[in-house]
N, C-alpha and C. Protein backbone atom coordinates (compact mmCIF):
# COMPACT_ATOMS: atom_id res chain seq x y z
N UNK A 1 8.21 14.80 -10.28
CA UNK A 1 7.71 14.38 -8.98
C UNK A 1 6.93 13.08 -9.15
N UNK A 2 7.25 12.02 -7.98
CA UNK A 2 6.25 11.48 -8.49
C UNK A 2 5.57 10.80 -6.86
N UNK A 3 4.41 9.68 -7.03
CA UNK A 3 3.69 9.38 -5.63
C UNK A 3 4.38 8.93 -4.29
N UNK A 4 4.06 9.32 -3.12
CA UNK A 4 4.81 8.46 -2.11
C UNK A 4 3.79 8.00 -1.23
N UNK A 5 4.10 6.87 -1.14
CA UNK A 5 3.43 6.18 -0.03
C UNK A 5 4.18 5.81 1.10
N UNK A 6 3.56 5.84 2.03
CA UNK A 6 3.94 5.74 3.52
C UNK A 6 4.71 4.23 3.35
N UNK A 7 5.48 3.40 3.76
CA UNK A 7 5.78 2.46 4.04
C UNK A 7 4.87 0.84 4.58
N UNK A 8 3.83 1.58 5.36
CA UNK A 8 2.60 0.95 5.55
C UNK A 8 1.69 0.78 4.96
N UNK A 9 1.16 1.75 3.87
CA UNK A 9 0.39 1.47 3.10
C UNK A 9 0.63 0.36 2.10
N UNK A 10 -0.50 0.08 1.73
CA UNK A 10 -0.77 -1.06 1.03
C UNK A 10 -1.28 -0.69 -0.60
N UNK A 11 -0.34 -0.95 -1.33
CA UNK A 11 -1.00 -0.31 -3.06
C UNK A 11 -0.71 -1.45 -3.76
N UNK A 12 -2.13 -2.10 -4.42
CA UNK A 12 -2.10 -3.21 -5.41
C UNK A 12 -0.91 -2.67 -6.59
N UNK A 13 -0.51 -3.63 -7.28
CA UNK A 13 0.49 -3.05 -8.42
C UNK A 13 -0.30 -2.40 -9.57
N UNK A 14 -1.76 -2.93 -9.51
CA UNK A 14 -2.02 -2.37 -11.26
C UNK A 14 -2.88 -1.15 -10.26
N UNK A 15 -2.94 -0.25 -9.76
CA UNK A 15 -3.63 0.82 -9.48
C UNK A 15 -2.88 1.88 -10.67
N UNK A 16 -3.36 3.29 -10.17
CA UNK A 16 -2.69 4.16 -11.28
C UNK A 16 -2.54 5.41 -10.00
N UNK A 17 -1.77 6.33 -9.88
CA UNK A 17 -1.14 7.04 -8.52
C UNK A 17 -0.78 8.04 -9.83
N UNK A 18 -1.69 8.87 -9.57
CA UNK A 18 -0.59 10.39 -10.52
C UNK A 18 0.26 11.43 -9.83
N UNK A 19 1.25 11.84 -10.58
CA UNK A 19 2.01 12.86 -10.26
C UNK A 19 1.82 13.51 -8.97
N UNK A 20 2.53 12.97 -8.01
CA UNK A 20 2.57 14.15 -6.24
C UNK A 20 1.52 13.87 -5.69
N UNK A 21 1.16 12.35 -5.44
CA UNK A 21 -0.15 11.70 -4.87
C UNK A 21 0.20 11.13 -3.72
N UNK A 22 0.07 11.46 -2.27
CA UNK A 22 0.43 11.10 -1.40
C UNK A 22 -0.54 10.08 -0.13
N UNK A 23 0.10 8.64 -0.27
CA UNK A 23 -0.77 8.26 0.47
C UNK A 23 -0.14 7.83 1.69
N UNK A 24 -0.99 8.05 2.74
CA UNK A 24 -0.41 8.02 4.03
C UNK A 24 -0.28 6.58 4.81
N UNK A 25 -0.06 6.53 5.96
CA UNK A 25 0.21 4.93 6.73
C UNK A 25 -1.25 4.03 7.29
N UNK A 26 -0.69 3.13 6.53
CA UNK A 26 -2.29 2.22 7.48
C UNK A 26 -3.07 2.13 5.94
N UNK A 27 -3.10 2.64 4.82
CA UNK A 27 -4.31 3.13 3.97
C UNK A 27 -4.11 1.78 2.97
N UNK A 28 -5.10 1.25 1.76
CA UNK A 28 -4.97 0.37 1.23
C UNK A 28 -5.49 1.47 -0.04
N UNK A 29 -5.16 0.46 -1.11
CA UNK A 29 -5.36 1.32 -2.39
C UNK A 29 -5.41 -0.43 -3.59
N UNK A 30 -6.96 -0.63 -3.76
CA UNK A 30 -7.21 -1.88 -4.32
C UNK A 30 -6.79 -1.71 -5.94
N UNK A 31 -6.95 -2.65 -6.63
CA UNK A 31 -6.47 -3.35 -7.98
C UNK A 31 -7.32 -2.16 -9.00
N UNK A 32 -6.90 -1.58 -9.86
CA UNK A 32 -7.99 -0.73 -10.48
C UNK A 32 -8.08 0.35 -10.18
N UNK A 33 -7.99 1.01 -9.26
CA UNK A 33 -8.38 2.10 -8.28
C UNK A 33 -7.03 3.11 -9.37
N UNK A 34 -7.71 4.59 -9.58
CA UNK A 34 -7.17 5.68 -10.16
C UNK A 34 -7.34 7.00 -9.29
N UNK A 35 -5.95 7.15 -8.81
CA UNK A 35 -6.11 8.29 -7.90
C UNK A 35 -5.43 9.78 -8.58
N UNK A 36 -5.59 10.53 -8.99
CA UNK A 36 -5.26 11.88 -9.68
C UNK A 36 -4.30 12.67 -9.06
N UNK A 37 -3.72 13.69 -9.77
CA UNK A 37 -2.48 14.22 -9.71
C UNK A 37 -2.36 15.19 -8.17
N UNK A 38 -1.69 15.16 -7.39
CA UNK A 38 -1.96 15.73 -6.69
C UNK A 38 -2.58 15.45 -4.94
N UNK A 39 -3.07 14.38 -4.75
CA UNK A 39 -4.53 14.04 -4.28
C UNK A 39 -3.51 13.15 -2.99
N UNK A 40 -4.00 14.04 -1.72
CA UNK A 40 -3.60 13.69 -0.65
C UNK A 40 -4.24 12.35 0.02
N UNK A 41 -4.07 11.08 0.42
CA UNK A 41 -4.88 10.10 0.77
C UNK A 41 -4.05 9.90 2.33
N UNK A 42 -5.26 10.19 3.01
CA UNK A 42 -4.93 10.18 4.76
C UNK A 42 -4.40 8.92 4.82
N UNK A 43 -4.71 9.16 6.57
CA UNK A 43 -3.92 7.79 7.32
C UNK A 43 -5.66 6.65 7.59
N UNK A 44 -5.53 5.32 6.63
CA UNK A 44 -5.82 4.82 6.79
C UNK A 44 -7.28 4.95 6.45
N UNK A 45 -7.47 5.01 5.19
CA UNK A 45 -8.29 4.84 3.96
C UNK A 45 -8.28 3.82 3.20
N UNK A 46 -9.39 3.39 3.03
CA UNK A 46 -9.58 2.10 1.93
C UNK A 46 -9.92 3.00 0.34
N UNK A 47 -9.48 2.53 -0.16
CA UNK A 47 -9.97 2.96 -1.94
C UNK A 47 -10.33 1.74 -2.69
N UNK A 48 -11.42 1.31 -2.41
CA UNK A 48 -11.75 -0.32 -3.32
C UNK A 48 -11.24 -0.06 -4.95
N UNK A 49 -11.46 -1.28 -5.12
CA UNK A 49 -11.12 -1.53 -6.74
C UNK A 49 -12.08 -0.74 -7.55
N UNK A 50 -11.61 -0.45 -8.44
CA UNK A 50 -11.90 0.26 -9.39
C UNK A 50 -11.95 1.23 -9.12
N UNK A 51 -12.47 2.38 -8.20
CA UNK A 51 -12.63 3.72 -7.66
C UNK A 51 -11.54 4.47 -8.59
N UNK A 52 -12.32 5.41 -8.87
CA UNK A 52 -11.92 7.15 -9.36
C UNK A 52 -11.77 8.09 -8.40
N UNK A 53 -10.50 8.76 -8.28
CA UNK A 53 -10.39 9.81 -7.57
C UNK A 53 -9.76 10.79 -8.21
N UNK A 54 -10.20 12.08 -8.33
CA UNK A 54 -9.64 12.93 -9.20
C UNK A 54 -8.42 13.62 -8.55
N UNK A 55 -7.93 14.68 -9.90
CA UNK A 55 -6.85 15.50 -8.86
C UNK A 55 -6.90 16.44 -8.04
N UNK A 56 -6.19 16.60 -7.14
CA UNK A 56 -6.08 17.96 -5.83
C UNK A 56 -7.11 17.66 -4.81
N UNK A 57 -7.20 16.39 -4.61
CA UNK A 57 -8.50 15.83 -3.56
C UNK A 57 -7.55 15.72 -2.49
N UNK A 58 -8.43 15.55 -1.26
CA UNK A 58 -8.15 15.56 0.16
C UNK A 58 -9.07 14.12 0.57
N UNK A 59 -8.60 13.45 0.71
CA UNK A 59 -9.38 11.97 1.25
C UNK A 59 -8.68 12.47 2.75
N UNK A 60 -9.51 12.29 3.75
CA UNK A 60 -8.88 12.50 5.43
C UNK A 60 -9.01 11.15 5.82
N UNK A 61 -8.71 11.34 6.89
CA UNK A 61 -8.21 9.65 7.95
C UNK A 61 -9.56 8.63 7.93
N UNK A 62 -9.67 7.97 7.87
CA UNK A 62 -10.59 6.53 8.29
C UNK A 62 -11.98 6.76 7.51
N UNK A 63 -11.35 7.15 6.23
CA UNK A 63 -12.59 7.22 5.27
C UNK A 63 -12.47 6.18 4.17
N UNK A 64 -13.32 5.03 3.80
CA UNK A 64 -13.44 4.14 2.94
C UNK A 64 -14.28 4.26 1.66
N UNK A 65 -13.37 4.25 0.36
CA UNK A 65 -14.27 4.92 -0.58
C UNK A 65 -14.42 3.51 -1.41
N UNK A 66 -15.78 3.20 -1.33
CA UNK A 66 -16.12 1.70 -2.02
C UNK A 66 -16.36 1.48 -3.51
N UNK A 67 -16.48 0.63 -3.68
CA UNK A 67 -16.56 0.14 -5.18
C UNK A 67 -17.83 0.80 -5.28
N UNK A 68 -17.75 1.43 -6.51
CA UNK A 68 -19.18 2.64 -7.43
C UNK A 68 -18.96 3.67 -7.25
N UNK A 69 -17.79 4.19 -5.95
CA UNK A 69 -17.96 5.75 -6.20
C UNK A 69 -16.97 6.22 -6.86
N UNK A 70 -17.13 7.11 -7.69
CA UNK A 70 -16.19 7.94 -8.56
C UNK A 70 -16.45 9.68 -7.72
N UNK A 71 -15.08 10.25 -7.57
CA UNK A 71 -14.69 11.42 -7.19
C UNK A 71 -14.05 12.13 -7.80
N UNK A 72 -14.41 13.19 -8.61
CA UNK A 72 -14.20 14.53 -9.39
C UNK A 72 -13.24 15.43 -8.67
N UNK A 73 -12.21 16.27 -9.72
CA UNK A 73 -11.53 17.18 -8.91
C UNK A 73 -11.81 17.94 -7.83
N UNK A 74 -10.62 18.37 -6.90
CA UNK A 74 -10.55 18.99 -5.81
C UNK A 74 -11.56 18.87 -4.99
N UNK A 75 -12.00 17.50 -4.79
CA UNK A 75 -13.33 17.05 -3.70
C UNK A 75 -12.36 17.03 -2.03
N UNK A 76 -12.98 17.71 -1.19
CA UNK A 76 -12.55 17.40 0.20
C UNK A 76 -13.50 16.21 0.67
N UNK A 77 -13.06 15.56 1.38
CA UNK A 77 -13.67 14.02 1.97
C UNK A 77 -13.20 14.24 3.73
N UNK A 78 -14.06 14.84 4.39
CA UNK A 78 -13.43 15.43 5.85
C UNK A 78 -13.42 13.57 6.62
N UNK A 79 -12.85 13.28 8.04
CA UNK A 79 -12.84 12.00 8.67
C UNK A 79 -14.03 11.20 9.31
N UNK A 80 -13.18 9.95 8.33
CA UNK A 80 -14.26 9.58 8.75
C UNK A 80 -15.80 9.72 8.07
N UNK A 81 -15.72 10.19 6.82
CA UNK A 81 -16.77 10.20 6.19
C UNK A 81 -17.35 8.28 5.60
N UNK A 82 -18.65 8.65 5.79
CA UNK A 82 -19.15 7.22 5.21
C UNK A 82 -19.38 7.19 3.78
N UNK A 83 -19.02 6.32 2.91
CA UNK A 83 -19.91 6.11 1.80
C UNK A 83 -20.62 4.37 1.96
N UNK A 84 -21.82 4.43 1.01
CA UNK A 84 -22.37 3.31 0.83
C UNK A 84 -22.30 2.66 -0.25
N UNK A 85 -22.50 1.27 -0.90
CA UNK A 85 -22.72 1.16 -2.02
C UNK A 85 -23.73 -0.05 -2.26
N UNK A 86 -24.29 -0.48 -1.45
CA UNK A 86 -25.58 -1.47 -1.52
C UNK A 86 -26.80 -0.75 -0.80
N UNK A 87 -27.88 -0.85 -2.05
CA UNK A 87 -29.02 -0.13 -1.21
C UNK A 87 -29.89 -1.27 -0.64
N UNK A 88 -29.45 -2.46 -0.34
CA UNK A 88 -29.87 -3.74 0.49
C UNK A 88 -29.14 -4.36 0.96
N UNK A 89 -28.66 -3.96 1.63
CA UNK A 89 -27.01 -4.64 2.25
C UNK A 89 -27.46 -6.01 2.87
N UNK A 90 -26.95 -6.80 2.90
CA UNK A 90 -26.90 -8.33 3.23
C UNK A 90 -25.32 -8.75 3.21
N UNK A 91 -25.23 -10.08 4.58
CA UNK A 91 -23.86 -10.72 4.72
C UNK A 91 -23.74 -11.60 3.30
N UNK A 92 -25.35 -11.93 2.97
CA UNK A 92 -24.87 -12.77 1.42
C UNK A 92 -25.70 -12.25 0.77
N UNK A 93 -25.96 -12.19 -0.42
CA UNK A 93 -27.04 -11.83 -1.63
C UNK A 93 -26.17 -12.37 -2.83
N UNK A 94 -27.19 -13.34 -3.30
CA UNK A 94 -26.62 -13.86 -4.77
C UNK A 94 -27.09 -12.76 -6.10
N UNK A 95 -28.21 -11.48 -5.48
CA UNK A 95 -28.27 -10.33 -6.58
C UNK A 95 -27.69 -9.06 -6.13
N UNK A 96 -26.50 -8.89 -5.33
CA UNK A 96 -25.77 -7.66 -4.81
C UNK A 96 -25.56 -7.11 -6.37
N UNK A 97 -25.83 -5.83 -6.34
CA UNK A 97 -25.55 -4.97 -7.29
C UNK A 97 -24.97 -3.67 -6.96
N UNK A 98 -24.02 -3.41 -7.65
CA UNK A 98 -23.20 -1.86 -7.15
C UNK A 98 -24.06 -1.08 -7.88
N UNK A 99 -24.59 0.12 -6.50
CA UNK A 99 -24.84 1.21 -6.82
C UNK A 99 -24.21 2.68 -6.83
N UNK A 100 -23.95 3.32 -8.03
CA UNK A 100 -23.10 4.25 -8.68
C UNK A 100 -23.04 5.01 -7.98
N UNK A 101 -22.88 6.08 -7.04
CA UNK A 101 -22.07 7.44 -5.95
C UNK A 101 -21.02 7.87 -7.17
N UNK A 102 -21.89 9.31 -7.46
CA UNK A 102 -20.69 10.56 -8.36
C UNK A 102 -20.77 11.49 -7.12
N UNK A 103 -19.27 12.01 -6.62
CA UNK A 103 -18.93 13.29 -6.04
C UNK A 103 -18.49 14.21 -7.24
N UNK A 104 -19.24 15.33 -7.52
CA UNK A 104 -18.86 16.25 -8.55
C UNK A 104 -17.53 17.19 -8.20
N UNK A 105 -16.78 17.66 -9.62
CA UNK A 105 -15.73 18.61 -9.05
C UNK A 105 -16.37 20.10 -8.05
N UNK A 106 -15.09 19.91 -7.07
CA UNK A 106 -15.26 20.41 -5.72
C UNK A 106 -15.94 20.70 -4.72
N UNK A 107 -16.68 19.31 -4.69
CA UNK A 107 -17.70 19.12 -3.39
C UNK A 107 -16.62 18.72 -2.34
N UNK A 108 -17.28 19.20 -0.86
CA UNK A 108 -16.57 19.49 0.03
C UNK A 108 -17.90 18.45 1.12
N UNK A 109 -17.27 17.18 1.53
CA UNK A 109 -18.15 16.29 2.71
C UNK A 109 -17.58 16.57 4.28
N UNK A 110 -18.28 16.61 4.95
CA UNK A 110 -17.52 17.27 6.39
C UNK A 110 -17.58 15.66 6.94
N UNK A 111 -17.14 16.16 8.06
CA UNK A 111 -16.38 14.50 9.04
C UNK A 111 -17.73 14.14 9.36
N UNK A 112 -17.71 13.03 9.56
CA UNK A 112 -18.58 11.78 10.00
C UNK A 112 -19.94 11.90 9.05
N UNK A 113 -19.84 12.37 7.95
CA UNK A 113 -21.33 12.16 7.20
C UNK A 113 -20.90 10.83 6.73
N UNK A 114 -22.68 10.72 6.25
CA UNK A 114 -22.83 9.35 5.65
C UNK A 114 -23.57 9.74 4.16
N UNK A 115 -22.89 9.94 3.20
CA UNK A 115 -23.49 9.52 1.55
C UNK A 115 -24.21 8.26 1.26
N UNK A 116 -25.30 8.06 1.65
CA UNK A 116 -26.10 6.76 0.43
C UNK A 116 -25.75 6.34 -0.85
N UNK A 117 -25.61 5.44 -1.11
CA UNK A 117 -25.57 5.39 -2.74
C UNK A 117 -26.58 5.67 -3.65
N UNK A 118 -25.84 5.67 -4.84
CA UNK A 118 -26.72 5.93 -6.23
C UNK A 118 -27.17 7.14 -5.92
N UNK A 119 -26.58 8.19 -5.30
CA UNK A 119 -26.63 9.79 -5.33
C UNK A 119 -26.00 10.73 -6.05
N UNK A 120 -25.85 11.54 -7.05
CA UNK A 120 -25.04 12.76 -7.49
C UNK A 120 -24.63 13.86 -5.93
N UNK A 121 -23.75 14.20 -5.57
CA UNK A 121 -23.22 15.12 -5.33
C UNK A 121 -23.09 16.47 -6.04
N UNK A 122 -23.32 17.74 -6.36
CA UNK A 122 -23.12 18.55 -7.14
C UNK A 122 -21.90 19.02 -6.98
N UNK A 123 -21.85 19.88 -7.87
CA UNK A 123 -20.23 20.69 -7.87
C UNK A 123 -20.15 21.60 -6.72
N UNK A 124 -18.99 22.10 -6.70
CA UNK A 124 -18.71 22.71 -5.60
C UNK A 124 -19.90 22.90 -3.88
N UNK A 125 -20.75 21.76 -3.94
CA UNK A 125 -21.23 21.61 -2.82
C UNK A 125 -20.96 21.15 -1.65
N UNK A 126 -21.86 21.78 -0.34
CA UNK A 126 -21.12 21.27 0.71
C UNK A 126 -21.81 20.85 1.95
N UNK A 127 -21.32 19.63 2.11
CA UNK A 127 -22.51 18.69 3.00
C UNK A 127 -21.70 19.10 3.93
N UNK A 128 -22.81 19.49 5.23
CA UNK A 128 -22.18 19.70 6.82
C UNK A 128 -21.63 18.60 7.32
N UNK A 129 -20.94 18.73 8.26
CA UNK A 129 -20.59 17.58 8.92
C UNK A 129 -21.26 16.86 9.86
N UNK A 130 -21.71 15.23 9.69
CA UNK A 130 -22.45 14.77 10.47
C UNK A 130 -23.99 14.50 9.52
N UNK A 131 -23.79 14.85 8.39
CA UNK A 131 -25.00 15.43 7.73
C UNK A 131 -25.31 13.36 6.78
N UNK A 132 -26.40 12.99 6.71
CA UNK A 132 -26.70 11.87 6.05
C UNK A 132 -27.64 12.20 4.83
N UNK A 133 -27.02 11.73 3.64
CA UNK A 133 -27.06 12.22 2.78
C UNK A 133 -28.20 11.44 1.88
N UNK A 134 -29.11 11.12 1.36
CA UNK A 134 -30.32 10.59 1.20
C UNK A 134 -30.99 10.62 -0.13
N UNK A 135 -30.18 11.79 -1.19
CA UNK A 135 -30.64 11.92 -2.20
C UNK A 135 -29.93 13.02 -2.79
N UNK A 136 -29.95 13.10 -3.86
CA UNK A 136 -28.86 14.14 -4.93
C UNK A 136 -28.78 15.44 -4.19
N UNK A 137 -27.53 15.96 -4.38
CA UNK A 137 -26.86 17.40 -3.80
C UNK A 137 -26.97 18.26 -4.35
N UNK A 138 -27.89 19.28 -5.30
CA UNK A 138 -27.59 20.28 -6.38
C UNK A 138 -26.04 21.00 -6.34
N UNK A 139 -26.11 21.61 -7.03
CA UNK A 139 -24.34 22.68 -7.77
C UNK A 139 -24.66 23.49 -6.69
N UNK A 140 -23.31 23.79 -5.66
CA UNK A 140 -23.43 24.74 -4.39
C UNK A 140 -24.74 24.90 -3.62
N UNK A 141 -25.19 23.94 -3.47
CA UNK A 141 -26.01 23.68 -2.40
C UNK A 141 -24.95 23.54 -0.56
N UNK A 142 -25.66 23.84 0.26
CA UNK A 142 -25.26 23.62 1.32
C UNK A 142 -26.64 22.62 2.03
N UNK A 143 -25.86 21.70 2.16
CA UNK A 143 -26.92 20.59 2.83
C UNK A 143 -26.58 20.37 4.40
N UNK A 144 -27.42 20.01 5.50
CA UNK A 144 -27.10 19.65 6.54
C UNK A 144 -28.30 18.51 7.27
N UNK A 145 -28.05 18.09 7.88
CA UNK A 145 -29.43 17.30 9.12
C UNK A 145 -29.43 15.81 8.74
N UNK A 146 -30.21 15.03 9.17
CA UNK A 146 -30.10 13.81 8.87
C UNK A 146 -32.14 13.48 8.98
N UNK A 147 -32.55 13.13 7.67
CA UNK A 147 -31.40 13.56 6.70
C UNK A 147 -31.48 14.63 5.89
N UNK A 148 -30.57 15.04 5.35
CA UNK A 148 -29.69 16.11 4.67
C UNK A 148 -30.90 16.82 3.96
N UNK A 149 -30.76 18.07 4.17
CA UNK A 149 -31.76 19.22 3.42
C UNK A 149 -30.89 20.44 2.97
N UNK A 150 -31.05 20.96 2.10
CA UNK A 150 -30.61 22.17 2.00
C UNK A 150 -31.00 23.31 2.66
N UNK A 151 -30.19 23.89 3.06
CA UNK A 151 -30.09 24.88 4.24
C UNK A 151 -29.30 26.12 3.65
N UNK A 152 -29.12 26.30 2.27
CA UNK A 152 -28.29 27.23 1.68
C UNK A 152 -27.67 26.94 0.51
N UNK A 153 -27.15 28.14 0.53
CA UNK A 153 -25.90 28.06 -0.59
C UNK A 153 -24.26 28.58 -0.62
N UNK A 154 -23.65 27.83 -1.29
CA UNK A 154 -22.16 28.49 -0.85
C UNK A 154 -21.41 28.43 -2.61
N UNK A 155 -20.88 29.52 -2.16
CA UNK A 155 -19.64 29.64 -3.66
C UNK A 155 -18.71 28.58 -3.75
N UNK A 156 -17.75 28.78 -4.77
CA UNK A 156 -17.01 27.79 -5.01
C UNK A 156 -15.71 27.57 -3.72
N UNK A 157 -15.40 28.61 -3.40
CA UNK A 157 -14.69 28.86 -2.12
C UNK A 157 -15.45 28.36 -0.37
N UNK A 158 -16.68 27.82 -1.29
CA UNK A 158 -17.47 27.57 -0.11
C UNK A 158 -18.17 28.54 1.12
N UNK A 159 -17.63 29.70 0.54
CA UNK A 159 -18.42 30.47 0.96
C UNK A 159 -19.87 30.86 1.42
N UNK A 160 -20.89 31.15 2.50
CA UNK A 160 -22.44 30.95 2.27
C UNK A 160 -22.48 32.08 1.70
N UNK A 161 -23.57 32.06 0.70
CA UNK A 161 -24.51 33.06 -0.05
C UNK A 161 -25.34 33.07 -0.30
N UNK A 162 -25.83 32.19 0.67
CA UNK A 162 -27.49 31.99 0.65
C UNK A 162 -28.10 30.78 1.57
């Protein structure tokens, strides 16, 4: 088996697309960028350069994953999720520096949150949707609010259990 991309999409040549990686129409996929075996990429997603995406991920529609973030297996990315990667954003800065965003294996982001940079995500955790994310996620934490507090806990199935 190997990747298909929509006809519309846009994939630099030196990216890396593993085994049954499907990216959908409208989506761009920059120079560098490593997307894992498996790993569904919606309609109309950016994946900047260099970006890590692991295998059996779900990237959904009109989510842009920027330069610094790296994404660990079976991460869901619901629509429309934000990431950041300047914690001083400016139209110019001659000291822009990328700040690092890890999503751990199988964290689960609901639609329209916003991740800050230079945050850990934990494993199998799961930010509500809508939820702005402000500072590290512990391992199965359930976070929600803006911004984001823990409000629980959920299994790896995402289940609450607390």
């Amino acid at each position: 088996m190997t990747a298909f991309t929509h006809p519309s999409a846009d994939i630099d040549a030196d990216c890396t697309l593993g085994d049954g990686v499907m990216v959908w129409n409208f989506s761009k996929v920059c120079q560098g960028a490593t997307i894992g075996a498996g790993t569904k990429i919606g309609q109309s997603v950016y994946v900047d350069r260099g970006v890590t995406i692991g295998a059996r991920c779900k990237i959904q529609n009109g989510v842009s994953v920027y330069h610094g973030v790296s994404i660990g297996d079976d991460v869901f990315v619901g629509p429309n999720a934000t990431f950041t990667n300047d914690k001083v954003p400016r139209a110019h800065s001659a000291d822009w520096q990328v700040s690092e965003t890890r999503i751990r294996d199988g964290a689960s982001i609901g639609a329209n949150a916003t991740i800050l940079c230079g945050i850990t995500l934990g494993r199998d955790c799961m930010v509500a949707a809508g939820a702005v994310v402000t500072r590290d996620v512990p391992d199965n934490a359930l976070v929600a609010g803006n911004p984001a507090r823990v409000v629980g806990k959920v299994d790896r199935a995402g289940n609450r259990v607390g």
